[in-house]
Protein backbone atom coordinates (compact mmCIF):
# COMPACT_ATOMS: atom_id res chain seq x y z
CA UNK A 1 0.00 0.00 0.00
CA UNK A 2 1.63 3.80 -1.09
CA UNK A 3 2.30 6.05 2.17
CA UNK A 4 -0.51 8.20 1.04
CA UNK A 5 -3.19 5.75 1.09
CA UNK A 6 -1.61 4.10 4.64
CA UNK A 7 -2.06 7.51 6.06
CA UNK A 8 -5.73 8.24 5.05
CA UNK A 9 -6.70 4.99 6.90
CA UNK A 10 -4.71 5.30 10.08
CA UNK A 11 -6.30 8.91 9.99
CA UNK A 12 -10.10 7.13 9.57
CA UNK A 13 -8.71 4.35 12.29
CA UNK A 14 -7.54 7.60 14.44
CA UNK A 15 -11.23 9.62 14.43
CA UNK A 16 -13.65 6.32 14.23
CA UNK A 17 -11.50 5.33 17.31
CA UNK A 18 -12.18 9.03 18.95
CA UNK A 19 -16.44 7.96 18.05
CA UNK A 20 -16.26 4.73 19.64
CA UNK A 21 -14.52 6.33 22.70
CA UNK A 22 -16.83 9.18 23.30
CA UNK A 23 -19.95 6.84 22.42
CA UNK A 24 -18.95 4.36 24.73
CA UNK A 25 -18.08 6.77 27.78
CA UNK A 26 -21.32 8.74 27.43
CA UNK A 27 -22.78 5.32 27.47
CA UNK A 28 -21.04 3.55 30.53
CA UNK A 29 -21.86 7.18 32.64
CA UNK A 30 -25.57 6.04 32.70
CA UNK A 31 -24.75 3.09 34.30
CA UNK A 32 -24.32 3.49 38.03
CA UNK A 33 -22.47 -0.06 38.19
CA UNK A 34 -19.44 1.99 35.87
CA UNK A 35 -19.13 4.62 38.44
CA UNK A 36 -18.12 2.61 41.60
CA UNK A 37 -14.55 3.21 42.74
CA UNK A 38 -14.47 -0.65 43.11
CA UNK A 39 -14.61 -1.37 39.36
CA UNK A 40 -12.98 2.07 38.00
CA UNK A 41 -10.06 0.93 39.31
CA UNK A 42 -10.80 -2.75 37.54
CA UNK A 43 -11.42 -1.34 34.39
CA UNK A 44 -8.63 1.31 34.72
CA UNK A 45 -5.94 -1.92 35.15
CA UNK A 46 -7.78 -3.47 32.49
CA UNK A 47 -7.10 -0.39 30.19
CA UNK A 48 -3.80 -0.15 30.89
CA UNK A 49 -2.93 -3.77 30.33
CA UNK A 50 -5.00 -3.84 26.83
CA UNK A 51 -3.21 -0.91 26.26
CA UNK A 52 0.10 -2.11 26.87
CA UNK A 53 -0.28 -5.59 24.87
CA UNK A 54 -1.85 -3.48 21.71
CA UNK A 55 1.68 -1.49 21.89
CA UNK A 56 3.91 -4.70 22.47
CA UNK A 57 2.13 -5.98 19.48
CA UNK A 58 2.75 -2.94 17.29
CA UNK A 59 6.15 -2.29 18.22
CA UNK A 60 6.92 -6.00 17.98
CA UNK A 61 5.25 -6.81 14.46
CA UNK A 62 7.12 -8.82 11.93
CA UNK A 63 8.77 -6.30 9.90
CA UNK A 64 9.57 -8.99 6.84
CA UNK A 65 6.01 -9.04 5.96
CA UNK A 66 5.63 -4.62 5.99
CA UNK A 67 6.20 -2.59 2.65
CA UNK A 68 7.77 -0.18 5.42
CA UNK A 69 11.05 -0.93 7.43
């Protein structure tokens, strides 16, 4: 895939992302069982350990099979 084209769909990755965020946080703040401390802090450790796996992944991918390296 050309650079250009890579970009325009990590840019439509980057704002459909920022939707699904916003949707899903409006939606969880009507819920009273997302607003305990109790499970904040479950699904705060949970965030950060998705987080950190997505990154280990992307950092870590098999650069033989990329156009890019």
């Amino acid at each position: 895939m050309e650079k250009r084209k890579h970009v325009f769909w990590e840019l439509t990755l980057l704002i459909g992302s920022v939707f699904v965020f916003r949707s899903l946080w409006i939606l969880m703040d009507r819920y009273p069982f997302f607003n305990s401390n109790n499970n904040l802090w479950f699904f705060f450790v949970i965030g950060i350990l998705m987080t950190a796996i997505g990154f280990y992944k992307v950092v870590h991918a098999d650069k033989s099979k990329t156009k890019y390296h």
